[in-house]
C-alpha atoms as a PDB file:
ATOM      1  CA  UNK A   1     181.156 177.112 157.381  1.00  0.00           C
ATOM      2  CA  UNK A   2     180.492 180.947 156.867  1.00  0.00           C
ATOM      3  CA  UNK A   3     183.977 181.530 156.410  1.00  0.00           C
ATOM      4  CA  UNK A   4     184.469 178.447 153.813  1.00  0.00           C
ATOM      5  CA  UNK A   5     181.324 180.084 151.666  1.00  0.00           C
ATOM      6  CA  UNK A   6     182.960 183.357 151.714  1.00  0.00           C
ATOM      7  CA  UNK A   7     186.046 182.644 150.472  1.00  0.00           C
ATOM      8  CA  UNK A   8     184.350 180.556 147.905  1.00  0.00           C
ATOM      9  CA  UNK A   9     182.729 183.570 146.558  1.00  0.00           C
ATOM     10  CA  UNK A  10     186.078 185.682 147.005  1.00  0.00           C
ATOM     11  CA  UNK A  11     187.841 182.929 144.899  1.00  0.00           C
ATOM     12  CA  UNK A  12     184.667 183.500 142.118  1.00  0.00           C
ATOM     13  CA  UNK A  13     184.969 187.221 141.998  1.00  0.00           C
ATOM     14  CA  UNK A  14     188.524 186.756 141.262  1.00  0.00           C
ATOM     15  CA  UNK A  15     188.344 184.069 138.546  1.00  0.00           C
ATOM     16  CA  UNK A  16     185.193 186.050 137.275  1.00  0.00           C
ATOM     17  CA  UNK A  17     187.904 188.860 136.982  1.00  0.00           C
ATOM     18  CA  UNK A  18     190.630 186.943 135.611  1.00  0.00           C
ATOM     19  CA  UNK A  19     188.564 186.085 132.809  1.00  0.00           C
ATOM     20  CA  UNK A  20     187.425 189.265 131.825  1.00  0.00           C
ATOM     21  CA  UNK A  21     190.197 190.717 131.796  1.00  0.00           C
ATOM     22  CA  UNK A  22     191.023 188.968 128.364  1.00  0.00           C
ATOM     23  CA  UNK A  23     187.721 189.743 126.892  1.00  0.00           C
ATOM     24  CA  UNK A  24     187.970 193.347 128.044  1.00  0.00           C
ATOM     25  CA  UNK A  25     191.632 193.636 126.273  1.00  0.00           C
ATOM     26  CA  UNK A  26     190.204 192.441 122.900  1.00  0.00           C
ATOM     27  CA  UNK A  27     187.202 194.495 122.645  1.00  0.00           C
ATOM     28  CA  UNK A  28     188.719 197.856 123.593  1.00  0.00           C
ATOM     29  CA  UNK A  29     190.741 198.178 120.447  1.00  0.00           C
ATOM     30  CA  UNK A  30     187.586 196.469 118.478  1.00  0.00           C
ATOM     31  CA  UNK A  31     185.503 199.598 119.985  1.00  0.00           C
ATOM     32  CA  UNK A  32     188.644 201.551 118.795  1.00  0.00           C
ATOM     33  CA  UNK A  33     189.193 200.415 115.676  1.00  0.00           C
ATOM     34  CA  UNK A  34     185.065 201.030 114.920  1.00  0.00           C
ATOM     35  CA  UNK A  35     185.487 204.761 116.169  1.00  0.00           C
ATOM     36  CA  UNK A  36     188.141 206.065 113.665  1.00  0.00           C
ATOM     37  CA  UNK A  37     185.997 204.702 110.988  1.00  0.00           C
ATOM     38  CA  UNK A  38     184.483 208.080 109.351  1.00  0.00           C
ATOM     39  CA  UNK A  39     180.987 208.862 109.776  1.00  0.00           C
ATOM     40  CA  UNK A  40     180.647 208.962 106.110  1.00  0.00           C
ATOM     41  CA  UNK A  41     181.419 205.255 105.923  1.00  0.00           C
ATOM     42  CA  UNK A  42     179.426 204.534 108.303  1.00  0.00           C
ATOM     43  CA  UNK A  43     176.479 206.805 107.155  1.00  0.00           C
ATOM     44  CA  UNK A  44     176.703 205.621 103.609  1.00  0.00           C
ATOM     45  CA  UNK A  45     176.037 201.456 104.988  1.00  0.00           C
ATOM     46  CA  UNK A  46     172.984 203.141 106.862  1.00  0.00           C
ATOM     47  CA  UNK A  47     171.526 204.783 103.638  1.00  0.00           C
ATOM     48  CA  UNK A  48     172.670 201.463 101.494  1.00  0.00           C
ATOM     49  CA  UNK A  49     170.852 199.665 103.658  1.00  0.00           C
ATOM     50  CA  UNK A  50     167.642 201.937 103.146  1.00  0.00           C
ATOM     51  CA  UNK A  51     167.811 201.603 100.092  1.00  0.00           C
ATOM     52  CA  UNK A  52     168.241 198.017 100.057  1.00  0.00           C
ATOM     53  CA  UNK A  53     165.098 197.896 102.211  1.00  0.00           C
ATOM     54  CA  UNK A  54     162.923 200.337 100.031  1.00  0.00           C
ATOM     55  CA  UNK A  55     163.552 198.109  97.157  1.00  0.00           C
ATOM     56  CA  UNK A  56     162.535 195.059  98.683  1.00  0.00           C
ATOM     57  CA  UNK A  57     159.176 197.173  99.797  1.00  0.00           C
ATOM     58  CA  UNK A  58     158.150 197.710  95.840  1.00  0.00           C
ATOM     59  CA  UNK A  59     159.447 194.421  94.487  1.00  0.00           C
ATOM     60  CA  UNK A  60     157.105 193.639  97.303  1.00  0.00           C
ATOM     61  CA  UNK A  61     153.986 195.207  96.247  1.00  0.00           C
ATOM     62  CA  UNK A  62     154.503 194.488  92.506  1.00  0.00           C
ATOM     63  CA  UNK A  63     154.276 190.790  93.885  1.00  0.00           C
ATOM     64  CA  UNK A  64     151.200 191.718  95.610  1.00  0.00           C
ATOM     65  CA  UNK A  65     149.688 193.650  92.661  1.00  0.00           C
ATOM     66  CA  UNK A  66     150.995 190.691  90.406  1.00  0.00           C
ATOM     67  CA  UNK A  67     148.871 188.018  93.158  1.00  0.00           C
ATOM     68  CA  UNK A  68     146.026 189.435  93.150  1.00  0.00           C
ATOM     69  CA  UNK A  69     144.843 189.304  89.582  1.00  0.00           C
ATOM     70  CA  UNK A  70     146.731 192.329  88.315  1.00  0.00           C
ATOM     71  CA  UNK A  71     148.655 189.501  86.229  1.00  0.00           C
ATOM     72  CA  UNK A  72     151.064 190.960  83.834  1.00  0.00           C
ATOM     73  CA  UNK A  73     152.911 189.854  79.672  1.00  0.00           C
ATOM     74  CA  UNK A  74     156.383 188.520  80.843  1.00  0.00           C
ATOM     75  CA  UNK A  75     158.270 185.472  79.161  1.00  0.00           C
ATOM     76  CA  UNK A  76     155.890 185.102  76.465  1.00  0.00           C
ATOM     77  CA  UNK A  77     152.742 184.046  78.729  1.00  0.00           C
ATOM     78  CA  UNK A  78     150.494 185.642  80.960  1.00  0.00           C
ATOM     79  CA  UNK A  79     151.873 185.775  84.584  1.00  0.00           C
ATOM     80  CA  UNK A  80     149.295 184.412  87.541  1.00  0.00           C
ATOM     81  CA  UNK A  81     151.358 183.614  90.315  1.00  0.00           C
ATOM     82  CA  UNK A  82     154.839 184.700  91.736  1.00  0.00           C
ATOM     83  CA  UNK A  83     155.943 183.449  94.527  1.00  0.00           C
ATOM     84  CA  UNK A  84     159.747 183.161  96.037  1.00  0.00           C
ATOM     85  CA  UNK A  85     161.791 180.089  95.318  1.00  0.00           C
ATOM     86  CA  UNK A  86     163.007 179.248  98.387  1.00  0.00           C
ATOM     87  CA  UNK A  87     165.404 176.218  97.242  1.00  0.00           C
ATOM     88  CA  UNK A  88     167.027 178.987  94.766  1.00  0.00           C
ATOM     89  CA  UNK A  89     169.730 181.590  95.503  1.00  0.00           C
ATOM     90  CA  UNK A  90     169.158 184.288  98.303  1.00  0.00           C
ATOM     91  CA  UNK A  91     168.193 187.849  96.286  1.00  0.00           C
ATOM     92  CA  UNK A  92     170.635 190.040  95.304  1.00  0.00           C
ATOM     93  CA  UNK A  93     170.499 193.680  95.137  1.00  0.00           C
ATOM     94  CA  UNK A  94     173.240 195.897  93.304  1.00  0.00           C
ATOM     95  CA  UNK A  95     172.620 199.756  93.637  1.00  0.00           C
ATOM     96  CA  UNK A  96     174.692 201.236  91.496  1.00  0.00           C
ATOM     97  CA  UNK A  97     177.880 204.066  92.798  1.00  0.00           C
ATOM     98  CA  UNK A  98     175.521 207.111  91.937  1.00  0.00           C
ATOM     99  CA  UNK A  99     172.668 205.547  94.377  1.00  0.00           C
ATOM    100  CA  UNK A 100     169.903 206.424  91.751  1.00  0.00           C
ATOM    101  CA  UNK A 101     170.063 202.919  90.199  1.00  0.00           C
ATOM    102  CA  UNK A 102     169.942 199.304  91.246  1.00  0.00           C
ATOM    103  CA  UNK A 103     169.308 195.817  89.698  1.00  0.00           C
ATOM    104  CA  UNK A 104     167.602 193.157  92.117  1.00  0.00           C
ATOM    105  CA  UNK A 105     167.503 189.082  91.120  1.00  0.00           C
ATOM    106  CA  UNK A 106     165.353 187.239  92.320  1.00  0.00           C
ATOM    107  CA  UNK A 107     165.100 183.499  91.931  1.00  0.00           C
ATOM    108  CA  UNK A 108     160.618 182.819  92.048  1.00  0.00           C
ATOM    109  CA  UNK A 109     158.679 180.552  91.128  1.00  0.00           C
ATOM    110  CA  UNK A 110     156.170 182.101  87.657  1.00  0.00           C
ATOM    111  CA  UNK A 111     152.819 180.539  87.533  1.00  0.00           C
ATOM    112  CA  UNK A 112     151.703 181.450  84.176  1.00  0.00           C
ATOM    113  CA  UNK A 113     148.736 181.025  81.503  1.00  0.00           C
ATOM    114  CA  UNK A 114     149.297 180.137  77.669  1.00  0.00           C
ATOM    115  CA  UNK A 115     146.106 179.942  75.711  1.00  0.00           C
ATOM    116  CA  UNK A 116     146.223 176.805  73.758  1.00  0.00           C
ATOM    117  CA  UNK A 117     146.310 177.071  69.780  1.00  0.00           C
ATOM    118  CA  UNK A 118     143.104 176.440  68.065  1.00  0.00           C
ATOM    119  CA  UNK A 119     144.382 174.433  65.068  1.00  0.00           C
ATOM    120  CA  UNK A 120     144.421 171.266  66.757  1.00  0.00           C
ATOM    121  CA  UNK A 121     141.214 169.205  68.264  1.00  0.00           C
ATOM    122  CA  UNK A 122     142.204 169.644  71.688  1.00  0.00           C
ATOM    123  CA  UNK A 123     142.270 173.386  71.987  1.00  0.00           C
ATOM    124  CA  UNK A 124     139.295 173.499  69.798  1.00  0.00           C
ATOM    125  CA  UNK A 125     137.617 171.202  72.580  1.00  0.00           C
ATOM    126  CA  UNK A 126     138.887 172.830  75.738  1.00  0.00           C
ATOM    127  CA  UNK A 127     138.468 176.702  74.088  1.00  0.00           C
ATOM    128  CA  UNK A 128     134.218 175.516  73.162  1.00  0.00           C
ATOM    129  CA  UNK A 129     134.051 174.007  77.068  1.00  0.00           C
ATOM    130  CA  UNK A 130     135.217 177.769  78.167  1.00  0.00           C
ATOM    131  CA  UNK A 131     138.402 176.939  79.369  1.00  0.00           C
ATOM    132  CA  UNK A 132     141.364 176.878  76.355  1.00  0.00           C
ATOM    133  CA  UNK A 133     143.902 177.743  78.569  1.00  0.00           C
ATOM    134  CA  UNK A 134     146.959 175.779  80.616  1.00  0.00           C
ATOM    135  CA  UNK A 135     148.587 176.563  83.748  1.00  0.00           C
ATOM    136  CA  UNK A 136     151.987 175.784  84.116  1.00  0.00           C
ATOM    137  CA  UNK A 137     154.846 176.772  86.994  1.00  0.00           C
ATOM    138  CA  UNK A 138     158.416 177.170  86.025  1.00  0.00           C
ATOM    139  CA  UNK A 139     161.287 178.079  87.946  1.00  0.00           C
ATOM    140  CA  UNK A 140     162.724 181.607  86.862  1.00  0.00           C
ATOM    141  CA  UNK A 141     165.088 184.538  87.708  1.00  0.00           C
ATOM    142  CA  UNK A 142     163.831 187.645  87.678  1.00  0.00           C
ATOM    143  CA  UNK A 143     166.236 190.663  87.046  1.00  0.00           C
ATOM    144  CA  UNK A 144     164.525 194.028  87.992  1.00  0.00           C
ATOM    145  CA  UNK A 145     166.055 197.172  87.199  1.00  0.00           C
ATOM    146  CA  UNK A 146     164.788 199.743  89.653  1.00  0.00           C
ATOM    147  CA  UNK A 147     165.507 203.397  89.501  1.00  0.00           C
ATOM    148  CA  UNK A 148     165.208 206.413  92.224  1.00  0.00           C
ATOM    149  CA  UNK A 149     162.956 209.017  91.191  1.00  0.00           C
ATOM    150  CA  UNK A 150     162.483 212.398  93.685  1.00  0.00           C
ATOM    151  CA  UNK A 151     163.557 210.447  96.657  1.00  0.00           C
ATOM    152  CA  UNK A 152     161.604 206.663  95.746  1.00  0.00           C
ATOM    153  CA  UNK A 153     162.861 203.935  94.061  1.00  0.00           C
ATOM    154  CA  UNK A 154     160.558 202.374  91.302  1.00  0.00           C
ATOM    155  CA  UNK A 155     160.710 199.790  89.077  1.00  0.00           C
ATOM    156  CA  UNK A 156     161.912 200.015  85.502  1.00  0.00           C
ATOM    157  CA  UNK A 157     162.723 197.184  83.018  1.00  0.00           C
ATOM    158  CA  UNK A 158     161.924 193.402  84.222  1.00  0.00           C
ATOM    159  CA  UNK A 159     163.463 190.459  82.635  1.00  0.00           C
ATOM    160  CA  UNK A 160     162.622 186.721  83.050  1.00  0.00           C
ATOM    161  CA  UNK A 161     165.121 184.562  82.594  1.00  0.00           C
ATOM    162  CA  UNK A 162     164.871 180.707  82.896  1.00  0.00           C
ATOM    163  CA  UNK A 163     166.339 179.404  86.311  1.00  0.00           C
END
């Protein structure tokens, strides 16, 4: 019985062997092929992707500023709420060949705040009750131009468009 297990586990070690040997032939010249890339290829993905990741940081604190109360003028309204529409299209960032600029877009959903008109009975009602405004969520895209300044990106111009 010994000698039945034994060669059972010779007969593994070989097949084990057999099959890497095909796995082993295609990722040599993969490994290759990745080594005569130049470093300046691959350093320049690394710092892209830095970037990438250091715009994403202050998009995300201008959310954060924008959710806590620090609401903000954009599309014609006051701005109470961002938050990220997740049935919309993944963000995109685009920084720019120099690597000083970049435009995100970013598909959110805008809570904002319109005070209603006082020529008309409602708003005359709602505005003497101490409320006079209305809340409303719409679907938008933002497009954030973001610029590097001494080494940190920061925002610039932000557009709302409808989405």
């Amino acid at each position: 019985m010994s000698k039945h297990s034994s060669s059972t586990r010779r007969m593994f070690l070989k097949c084990g062997a057999l099959l890497a040997g095909p796995i082993a032939a295609v990722s040599l010249p993969a490994l290759a092929l990745t080594k005569e890339r130049p470093e300046g290829g691959l350093q320049a993905r690394v710092a892209r992707l830095e970037d990438e990741a250091a715009i994403r940081e202050v998009h995300q604190a201008w959310l954060r500023q924008i959710n806590a109360g620090g609401g903000t003028a954009l599309i014609g309204a006051s701005v109470t709420r961002v938050s990220a529409d997740h049935a919309g299209v993944a963000d995109r960032i685009d920084i720019a060949e120099d690597g000083r600029r970049a435009t995100g877009r970013f598909d959110c959903e805008v809570e904002v705040q319109r005070r209603l008109p006082d020529d008309f009975t409602l708003g005359q009602m709602a505005h003497a009750q101490g409320s006079g405004t209305l809340r409303t969520t719409e679907r938008r895209v933002l497009t954030v131009e973001y610029l590097k300044v001494a080494g940190a990106w920061t925002m610039g111009r932000i557009c709302a468009e409808a989405g």
